[in-house]
Protein backbone atom coordinates (compact mmCIF):
# COMPACT_ATOMS: atom_id res chain seq x y z
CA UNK A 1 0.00 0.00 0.00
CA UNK A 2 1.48 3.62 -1.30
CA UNK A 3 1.82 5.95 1.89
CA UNK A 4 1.97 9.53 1.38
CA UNK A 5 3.93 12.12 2.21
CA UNK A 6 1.17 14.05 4.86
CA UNK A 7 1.55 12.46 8.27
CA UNK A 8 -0.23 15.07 10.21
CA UNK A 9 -2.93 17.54 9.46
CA UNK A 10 -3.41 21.14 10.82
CA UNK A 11 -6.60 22.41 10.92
CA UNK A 12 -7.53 25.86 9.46
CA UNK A 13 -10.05 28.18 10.70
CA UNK A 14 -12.90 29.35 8.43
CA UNK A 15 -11.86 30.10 4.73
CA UNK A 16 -14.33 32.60 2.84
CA UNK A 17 -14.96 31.83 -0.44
CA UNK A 18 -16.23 34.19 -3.94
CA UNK A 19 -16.64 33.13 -7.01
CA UNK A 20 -18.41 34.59 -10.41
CA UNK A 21 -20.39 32.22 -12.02
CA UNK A 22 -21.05 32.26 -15.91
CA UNK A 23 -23.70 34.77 -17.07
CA UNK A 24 -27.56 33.44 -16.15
CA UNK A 25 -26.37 30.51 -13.64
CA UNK A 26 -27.78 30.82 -9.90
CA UNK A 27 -26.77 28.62 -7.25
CA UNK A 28 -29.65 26.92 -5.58
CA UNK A 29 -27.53 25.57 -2.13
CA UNK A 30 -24.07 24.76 -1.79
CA UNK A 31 -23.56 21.53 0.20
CA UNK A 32 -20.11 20.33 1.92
CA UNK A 33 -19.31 16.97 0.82
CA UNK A 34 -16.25 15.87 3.24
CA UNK A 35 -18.61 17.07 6.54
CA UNK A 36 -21.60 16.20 4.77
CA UNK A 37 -23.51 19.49 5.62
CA UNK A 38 -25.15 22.65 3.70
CA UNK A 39 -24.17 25.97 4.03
CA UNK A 40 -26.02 29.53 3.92
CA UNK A 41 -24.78 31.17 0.73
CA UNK A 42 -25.11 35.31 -0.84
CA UNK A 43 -25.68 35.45 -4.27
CA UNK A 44 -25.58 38.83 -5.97
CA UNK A 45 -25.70 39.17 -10.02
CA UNK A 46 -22.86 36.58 -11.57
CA UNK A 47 -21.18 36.57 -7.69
CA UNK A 48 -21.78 33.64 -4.78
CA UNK A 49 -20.10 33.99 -1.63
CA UNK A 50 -20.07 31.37 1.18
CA UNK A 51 -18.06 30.37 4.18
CA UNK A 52 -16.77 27.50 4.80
CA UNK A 53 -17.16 27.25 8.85
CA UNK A 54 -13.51 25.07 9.14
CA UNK A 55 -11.15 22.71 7.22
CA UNK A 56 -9.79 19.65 9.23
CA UNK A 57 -7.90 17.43 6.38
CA UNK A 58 -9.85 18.41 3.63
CA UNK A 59 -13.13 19.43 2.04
CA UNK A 60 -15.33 20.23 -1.00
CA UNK A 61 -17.95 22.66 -1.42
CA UNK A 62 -20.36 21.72 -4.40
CA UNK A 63 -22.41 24.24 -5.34
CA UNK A 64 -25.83 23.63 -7.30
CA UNK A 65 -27.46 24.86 -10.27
């Protein structure tokens, strides 16, 4: 089995997050896969802003159309 290099992890505190999304696309939740949760999102125009509340190892914010 192939070990990698990252023994340890270091959690980060909450990481804010803005994107602009393609002309007539609006997010309808955004949903955090690794902790399994949904998050409260701003959309304004092309622009959707979220937080994401706190990374432990990883994570993935999927947002839906």
């Amino acid at each position: 089995m192939h070990k990698g290099w990252l023994r340890r992890h270091h959690p980060i505190g909450e990481q804010k997050v803005r994107m602009t999304l393609p002309q007539g696309r609006s997010v309808v939740r955004v949903e955090l896969l690794r902790s399994e949760r949904l998050i409260p999102f701003r959309q304004a125009g092309t622009s959707v802003e979220f937080t994401i509340p706190a990374v432990a190892d990883y994570e993935v914010a999927a947002l839906y159309a």
